[in-house]
C-alpha atoms as a PDB file:
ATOM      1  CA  UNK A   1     140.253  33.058 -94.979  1.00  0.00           C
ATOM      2  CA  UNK A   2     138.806  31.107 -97.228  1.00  0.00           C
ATOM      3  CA  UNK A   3     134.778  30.706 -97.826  1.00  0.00           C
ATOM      4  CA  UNK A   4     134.605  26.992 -98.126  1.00  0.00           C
ATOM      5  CA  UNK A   5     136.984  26.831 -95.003  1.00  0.00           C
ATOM      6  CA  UNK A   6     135.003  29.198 -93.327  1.00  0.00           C
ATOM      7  CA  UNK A   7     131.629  27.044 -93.575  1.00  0.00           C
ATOM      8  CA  UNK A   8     133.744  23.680 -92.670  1.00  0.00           C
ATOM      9  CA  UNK A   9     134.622  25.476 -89.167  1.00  0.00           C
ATOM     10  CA  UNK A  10     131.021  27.027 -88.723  1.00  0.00           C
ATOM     11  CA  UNK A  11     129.743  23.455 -89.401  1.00  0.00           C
ATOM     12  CA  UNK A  12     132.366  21.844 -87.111  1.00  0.00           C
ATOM     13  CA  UNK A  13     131.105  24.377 -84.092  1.00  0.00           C
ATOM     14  CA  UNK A  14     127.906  24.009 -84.980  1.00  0.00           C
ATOM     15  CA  UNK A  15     127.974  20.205 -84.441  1.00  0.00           C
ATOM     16  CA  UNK A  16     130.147  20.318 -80.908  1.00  0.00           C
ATOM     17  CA  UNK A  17     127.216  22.971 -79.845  1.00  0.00           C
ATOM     18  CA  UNK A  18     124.807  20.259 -80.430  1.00  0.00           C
ATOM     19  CA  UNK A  19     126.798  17.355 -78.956  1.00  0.00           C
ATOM     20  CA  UNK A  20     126.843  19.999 -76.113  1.00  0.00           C
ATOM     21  CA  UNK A  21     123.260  20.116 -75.779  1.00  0.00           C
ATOM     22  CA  UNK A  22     122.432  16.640 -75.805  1.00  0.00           C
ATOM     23  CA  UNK A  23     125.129  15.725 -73.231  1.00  0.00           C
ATOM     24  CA  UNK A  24     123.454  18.395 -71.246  1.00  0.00           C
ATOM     25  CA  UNK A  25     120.073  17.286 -71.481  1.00  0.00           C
ATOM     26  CA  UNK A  26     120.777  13.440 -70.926  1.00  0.00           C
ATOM     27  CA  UNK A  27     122.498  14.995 -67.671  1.00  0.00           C
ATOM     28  CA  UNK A  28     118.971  16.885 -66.966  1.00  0.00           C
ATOM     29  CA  UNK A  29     117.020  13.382 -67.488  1.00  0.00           C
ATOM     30  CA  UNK A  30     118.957  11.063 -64.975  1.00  0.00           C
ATOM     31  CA  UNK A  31     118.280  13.768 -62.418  1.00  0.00           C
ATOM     32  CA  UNK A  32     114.506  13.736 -62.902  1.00  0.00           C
ATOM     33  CA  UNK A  33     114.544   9.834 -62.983  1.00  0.00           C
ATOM     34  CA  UNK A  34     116.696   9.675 -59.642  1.00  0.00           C
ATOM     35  CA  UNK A  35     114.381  11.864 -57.986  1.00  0.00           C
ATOM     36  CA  UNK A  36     111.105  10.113 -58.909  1.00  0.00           C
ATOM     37  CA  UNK A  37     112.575   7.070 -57.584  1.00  0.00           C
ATOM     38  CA  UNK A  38     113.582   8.769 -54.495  1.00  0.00           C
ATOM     39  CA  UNK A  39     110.010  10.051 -53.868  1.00  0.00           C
ATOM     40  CA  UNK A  40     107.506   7.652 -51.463  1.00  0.00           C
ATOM     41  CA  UNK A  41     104.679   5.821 -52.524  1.00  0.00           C
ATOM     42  CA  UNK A  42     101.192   6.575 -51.258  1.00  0.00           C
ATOM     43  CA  UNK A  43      99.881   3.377 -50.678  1.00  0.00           C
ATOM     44  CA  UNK A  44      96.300   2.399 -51.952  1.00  0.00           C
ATOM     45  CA  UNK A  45      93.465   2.965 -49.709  1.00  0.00           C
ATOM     46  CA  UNK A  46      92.180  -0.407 -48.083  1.00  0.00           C
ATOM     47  CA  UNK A  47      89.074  -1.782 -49.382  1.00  0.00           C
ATOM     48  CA  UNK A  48      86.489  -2.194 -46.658  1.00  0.00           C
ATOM     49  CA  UNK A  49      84.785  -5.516 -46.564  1.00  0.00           C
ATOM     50  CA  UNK A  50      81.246  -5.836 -46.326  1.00  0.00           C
ATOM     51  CA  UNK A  51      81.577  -7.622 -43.025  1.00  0.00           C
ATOM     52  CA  UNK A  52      83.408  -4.869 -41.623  1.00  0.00           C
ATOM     53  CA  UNK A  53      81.046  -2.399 -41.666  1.00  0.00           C
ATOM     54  CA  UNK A  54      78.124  -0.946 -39.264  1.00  0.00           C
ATOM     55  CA  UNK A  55      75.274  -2.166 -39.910  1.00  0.00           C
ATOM     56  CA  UNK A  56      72.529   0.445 -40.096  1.00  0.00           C
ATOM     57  CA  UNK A  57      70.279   0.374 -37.043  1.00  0.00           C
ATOM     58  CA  UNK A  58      66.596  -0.819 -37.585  1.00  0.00           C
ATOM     59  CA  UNK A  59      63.925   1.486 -37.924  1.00  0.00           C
ATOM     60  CA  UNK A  60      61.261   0.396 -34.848  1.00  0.00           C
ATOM     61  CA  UNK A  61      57.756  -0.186 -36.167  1.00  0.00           C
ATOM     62  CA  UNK A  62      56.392   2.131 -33.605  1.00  0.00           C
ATOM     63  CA  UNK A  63      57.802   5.623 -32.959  1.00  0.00           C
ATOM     64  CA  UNK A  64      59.563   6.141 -29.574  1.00  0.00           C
ATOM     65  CA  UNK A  65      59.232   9.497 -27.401  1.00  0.00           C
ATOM     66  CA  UNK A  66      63.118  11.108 -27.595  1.00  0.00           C
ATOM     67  CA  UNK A  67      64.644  10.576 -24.236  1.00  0.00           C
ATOM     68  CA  UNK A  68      62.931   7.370 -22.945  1.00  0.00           C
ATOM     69  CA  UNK A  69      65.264   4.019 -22.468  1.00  0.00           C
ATOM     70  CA  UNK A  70      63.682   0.910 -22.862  1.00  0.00           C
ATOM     71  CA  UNK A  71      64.654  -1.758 -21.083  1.00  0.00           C
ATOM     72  CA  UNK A  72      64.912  -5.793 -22.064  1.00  0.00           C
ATOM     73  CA  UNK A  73      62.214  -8.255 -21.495  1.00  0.00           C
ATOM     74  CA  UNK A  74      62.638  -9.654 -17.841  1.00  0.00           C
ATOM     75  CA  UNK A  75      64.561  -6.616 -16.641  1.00  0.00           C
ATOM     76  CA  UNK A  76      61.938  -4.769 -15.340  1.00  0.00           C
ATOM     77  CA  UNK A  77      60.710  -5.126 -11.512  1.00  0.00           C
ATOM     78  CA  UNK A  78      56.669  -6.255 -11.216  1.00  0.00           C
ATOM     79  CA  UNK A  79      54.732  -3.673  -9.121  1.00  0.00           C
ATOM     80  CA  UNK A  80      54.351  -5.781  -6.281  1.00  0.00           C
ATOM     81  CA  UNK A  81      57.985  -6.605  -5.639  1.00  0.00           C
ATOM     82  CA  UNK A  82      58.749  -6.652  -1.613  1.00  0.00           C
ATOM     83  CA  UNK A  83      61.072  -3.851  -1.632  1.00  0.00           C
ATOM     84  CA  UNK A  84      61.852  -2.606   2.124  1.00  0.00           C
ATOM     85  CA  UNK A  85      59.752   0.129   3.623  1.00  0.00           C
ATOM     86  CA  UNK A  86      60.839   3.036   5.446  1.00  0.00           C
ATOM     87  CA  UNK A  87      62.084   1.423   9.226  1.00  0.00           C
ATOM     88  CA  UNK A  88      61.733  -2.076   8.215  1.00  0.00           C
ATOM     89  CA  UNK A  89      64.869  -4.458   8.740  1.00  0.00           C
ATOM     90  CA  UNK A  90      68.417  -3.822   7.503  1.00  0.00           C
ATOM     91  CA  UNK A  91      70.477  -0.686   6.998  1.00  0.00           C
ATOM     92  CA  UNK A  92      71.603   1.554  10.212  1.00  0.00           C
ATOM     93  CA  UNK A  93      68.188   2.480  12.254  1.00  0.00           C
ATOM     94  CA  UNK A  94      68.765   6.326  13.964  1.00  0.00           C
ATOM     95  CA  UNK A  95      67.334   6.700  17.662  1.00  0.00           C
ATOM     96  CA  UNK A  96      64.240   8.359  17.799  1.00  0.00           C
ATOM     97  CA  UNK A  97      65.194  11.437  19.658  1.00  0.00           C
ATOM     98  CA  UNK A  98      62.300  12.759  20.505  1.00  0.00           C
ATOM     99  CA  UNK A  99      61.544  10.026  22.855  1.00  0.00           C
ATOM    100  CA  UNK A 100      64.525  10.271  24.700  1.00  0.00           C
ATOM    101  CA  UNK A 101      65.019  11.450  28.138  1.00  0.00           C
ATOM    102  CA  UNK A 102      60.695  11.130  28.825  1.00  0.00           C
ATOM    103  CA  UNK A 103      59.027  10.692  31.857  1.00  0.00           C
ATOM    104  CA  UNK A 104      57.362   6.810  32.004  1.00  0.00           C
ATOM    105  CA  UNK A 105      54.679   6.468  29.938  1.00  0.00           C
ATOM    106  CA  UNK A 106      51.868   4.274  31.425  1.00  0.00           C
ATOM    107  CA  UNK A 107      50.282   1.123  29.359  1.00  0.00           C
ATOM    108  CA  UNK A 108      46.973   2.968  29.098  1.00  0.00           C
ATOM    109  CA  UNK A 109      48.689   6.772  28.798  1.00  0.00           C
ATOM    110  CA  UNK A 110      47.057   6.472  25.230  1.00  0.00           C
ATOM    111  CA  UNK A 111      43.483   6.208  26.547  1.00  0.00           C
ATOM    112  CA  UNK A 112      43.265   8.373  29.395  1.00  0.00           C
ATOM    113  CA  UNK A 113      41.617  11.613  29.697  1.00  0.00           C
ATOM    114  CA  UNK A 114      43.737  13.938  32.166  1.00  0.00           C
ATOM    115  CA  UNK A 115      41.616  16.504  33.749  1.00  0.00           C
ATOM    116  CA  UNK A 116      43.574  19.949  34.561  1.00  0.00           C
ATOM    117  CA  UNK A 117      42.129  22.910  36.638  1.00  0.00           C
ATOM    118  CA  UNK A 118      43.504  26.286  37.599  1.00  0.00           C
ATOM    119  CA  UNK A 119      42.678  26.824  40.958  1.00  0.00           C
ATOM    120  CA  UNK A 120      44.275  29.045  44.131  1.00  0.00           C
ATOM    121  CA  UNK A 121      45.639  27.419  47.632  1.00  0.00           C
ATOM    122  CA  UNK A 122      42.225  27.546  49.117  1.00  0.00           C
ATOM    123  CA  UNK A 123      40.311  26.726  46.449  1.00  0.00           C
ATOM    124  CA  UNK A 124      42.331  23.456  46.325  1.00  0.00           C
ATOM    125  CA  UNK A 125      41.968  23.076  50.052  1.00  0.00           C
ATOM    126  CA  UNK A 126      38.009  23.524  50.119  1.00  0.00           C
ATOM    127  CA  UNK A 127      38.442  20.509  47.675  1.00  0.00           C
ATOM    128  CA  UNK A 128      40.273  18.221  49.802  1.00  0.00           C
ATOM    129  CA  UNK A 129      38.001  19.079  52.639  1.00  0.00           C
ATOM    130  CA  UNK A 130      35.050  17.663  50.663  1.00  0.00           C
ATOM    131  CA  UNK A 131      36.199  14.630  48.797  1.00  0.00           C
ATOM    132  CA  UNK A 132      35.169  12.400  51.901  1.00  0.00           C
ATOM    133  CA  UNK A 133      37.960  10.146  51.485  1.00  0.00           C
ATOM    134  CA  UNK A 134      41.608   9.744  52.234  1.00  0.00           C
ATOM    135  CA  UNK A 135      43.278  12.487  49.926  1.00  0.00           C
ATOM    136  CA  UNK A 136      46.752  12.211  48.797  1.00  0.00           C
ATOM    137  CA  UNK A 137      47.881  15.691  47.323  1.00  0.00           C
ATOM    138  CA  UNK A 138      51.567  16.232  45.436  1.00  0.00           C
ATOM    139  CA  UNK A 139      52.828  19.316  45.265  1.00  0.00           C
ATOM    140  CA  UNK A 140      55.045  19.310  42.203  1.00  0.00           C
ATOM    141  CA  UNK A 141      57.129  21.093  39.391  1.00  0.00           C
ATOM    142  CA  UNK A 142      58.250  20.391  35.951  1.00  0.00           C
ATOM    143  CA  UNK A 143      61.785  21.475  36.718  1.00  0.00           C
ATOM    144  CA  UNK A 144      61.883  19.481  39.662  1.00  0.00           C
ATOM    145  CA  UNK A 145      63.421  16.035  38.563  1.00  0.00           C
ATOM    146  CA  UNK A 146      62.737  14.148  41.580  1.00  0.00           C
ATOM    147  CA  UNK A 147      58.868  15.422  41.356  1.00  0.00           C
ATOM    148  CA  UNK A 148      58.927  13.992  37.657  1.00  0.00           C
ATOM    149  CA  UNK A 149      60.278  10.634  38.347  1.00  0.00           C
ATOM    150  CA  UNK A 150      58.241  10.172  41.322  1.00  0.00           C
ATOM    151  CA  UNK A 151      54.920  10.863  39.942  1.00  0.00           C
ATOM    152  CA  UNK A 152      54.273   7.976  38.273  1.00  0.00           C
ATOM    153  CA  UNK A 153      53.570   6.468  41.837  1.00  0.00           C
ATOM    154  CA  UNK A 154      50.589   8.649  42.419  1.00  0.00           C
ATOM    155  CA  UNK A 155      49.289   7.359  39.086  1.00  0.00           C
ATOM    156  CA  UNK A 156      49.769   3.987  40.460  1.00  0.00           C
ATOM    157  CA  UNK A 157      47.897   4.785  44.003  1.00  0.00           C
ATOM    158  CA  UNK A 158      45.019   5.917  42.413  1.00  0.00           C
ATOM    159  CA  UNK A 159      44.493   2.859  40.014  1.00  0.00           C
ATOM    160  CA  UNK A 160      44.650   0.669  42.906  1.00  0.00           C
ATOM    161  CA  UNK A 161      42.557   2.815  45.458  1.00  0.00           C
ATOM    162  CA  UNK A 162      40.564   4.852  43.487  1.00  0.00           C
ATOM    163  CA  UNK A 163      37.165   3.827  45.087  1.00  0.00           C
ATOM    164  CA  UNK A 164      38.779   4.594  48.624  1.00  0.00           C
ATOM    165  CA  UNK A 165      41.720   7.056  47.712  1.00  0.00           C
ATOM    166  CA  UNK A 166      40.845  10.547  45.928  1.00  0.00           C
ATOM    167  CA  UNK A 167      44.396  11.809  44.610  1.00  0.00           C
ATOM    168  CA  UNK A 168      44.956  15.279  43.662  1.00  0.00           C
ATOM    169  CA  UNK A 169      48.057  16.748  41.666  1.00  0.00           C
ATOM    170  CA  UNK A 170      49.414  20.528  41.950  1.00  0.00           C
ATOM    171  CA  UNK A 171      51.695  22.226  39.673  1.00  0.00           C
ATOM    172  CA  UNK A 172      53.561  24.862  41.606  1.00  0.00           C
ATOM    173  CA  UNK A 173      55.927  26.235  39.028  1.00  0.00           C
ATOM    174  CA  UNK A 174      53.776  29.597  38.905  1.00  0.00           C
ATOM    175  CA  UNK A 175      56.314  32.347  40.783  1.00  0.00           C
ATOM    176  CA  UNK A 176      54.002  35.238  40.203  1.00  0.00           C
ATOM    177  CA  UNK A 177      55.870  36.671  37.459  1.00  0.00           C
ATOM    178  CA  UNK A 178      53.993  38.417  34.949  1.00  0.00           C
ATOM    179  CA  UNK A 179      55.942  37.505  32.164  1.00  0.00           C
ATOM    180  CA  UNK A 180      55.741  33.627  33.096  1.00  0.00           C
ATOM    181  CA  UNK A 181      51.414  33.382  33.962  1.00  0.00           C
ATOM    182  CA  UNK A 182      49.801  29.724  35.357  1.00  0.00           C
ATOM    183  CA  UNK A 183      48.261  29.452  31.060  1.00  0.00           C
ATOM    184  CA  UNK A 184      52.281  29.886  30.485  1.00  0.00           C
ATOM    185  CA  UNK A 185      52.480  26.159  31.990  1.00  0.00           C
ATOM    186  CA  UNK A 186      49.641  24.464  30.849  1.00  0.00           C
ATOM    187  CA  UNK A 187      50.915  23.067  27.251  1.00  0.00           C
ATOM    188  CA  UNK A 188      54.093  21.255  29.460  1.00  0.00           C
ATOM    189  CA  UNK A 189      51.611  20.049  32.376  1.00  0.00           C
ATOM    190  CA  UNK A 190      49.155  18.315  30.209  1.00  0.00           C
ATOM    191  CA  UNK A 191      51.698  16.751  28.231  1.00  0.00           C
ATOM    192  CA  UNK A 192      53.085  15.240  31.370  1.00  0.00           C
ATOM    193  CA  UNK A 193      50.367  14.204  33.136  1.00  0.00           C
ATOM    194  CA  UNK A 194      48.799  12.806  29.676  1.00  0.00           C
ATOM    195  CA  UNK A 195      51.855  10.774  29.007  1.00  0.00           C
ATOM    196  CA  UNK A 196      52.123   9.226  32.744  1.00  0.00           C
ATOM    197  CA  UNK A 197      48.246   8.608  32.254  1.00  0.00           C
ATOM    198  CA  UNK A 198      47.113  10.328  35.498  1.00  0.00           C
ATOM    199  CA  UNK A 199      43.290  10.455  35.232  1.00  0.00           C
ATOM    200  CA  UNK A 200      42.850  12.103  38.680  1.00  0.00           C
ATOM    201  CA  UNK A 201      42.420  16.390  39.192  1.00  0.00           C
ATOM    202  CA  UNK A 202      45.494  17.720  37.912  1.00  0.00           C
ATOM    203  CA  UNK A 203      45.725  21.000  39.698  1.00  0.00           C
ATOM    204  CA  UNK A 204      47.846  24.222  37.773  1.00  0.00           C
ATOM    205  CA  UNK A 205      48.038  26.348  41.154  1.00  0.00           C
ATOM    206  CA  UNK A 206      47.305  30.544  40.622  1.00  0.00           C
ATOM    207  CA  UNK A 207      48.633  30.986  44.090  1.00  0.00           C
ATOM    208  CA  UNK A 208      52.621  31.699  43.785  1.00  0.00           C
ATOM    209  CA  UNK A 209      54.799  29.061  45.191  1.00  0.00           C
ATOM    210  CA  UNK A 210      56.474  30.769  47.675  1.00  0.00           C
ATOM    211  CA  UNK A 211      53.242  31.540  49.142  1.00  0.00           C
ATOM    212  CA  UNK A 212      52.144  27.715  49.026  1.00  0.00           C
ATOM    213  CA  UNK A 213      55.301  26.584  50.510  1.00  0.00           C
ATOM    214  CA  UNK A 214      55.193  29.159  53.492  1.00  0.00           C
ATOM    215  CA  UNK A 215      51.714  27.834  54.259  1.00  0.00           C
ATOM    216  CA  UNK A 216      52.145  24.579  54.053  1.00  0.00           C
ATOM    217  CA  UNK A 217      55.282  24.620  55.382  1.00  0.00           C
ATOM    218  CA  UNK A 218      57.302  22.935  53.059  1.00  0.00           C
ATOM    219  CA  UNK A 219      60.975  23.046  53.353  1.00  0.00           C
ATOM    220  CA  UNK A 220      61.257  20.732  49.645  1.00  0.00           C
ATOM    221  CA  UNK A 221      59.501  19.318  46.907  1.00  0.00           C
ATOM    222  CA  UNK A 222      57.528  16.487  45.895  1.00  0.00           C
ATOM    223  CA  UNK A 223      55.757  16.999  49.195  1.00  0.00           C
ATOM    224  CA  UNK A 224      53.028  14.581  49.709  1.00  0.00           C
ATOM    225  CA  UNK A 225      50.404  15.449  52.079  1.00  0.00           C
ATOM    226  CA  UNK A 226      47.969  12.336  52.949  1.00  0.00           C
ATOM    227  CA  UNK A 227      44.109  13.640  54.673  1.00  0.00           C
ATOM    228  CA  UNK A 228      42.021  11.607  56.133  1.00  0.00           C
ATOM    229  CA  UNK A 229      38.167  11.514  54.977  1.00  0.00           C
ATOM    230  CA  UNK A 230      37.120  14.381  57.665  1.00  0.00           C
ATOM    231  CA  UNK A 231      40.009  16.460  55.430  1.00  0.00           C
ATOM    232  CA  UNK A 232      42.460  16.380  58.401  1.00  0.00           C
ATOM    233  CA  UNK A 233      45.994  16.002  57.584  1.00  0.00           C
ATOM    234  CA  UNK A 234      47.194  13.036  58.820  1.00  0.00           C
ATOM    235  CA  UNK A 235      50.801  12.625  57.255  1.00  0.00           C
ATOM    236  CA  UNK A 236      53.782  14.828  55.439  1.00  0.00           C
ATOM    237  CA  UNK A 237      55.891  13.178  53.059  1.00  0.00           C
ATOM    238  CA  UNK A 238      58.771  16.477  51.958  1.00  0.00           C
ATOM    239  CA  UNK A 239      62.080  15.664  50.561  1.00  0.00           C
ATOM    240  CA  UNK A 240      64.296  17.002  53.312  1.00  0.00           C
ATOM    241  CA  UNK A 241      64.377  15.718  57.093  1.00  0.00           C
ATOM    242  CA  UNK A 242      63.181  12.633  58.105  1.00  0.00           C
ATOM    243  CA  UNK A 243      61.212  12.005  55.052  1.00  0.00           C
ATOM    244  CA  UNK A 244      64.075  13.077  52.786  1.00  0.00           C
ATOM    245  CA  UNK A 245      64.646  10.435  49.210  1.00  0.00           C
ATOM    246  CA  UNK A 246      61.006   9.586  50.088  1.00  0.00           C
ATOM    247  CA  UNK A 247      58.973   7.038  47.465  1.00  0.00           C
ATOM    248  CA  UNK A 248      55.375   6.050  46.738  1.00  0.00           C
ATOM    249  CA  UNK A 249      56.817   2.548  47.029  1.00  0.00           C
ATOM    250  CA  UNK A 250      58.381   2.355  50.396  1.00  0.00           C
ATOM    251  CA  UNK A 251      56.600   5.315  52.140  1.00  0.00           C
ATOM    252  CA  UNK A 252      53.691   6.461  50.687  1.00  0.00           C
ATOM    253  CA  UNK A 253      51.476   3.409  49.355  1.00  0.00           C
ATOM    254  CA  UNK A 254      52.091   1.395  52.731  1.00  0.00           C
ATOM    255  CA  UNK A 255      51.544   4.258  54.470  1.00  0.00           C
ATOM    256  CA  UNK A 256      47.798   4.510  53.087  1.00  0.00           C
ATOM    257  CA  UNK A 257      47.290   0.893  53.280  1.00  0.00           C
ATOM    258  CA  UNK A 258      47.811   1.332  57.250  1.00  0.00           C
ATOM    259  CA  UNK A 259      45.439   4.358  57.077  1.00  0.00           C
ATOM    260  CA  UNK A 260      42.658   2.794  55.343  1.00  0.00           C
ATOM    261  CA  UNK A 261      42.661  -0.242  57.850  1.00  0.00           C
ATOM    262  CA  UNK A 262      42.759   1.885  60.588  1.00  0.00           C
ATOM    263  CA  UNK A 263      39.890   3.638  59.137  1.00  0.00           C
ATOM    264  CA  UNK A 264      37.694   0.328  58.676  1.00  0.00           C
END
């Protein structure tokens, strides 16, 4: 073939090569255009306007112990404000419960002096012989209910007769055991008599009971025996019998009375 015809062909190749090229690179550039607009848009950040933001808090002229909350003008309580005390009015008041289920207390039981003794049977009985006035004696126990509520009555007696009427108490809860001694009693005794406000000998007996009902024959207690001045006895007041549900009011205080007339 030719030369010159050789070089027209190379030249005609060469030229659809580059027409090639450029239809491939046009191609190329739509692509990357298409996909840039496809692409999302990060939006600007907002501005922040001065009003918007936090103020900075004040420094305090005076430094401030960590931990400590002060509170506005006004806010505060003065030291003397009336707030309620302990038992005062209002809220839900609980029953004193160690006050419950006590014998009577008398108005002066706060004042009075209780005198308690240990003594035996006789040694009680040489007593009574020597007073030189009608004697009223109870025989008693502090786990004898009836004794406990009638006792106050004694207490009564003697306020009202005490410069003609000698009245004597006696504890007979002593049963001779060893375990259980007369000193055993004493703390429950003087509470008793102390809160009833009996003033009069309080005898704690050292003779066992069984012994002090068998001589003085008593079928019961509260027994109240009543002596005349001479230290005869005149009267037996013993819950059973006749005498059973027996009271200072009813039995034993007019009973006196009648005594001390017949005595004048």
């Amino acid at each position: 073939m030719p030369k010159n015809h050789l070089n027209v062909r190379f030249s005609q190749s060469l030229r659809n090569n580059w027409n090639l090229f450029a239809l491939i690179a046009f191609v190329a550039c739509l692509g990357c255009r298409d996909a840039v607009e496809e692409s999302p848009t990060v939006p600007p950040p907002e501005a922040v306007t001065p009003a918007e933001q936090v103020p900075a808090p004040a420094e305090s002229s005076q430094s401030e112990p960590p931990g400590q909350l002060e509170l506005p003008p006004g806010d505060i309580p003065p030291a003397n404000s009336n707030t309620p005390k302990p038992g005062g009015g209002g809220g839900l008041e609980m029953p004193d419960l160690q006050t419950s289920n006590k014998p009577p207390v008398a108005d002066d039981a706060e004042t009075a002096e209780s005198e308690i003794l240990y003594g035996s049977l006789d040694e009680i009985q040489n007593r009574i012989s020597n007073t030189n006035k009608i004697t009223v004696v109870d025989f008693w126990s502090l786990s004898c209910r009836p004794c406990l509520e009638e006792f106050p009555g004694l207490v009564r007696l003697d306020k009202q007769f005490a410069d003609k009427v000698q009245c004597i108490s006696v504890d007979v809860d002593y049963d001779g055991r060893k375990s259980r001694p007369p000193k055993h009693y004493e703390e429950r005794v003087v509470a008793f008599v102390t809160s009833v406000g009996a003033t009069f000998p309080n005898y704690i007996s050292t003779t066992e009971s069984d012994e002090i009902y068998s001589e003085l024959d008593l079928d019961s207690i509260p027994a109240v025996l009543i002596y005349d001045a001479e230290g005869k006895l005149v009267k037996k007041f013993v819950d059973a019998g006749d005498t059973a549900g027996f009271t200072y009011d009813k039995q034993v205080i007019p009973f006196v009375k009648q005594l001390m007339q017949d005595a004048n």
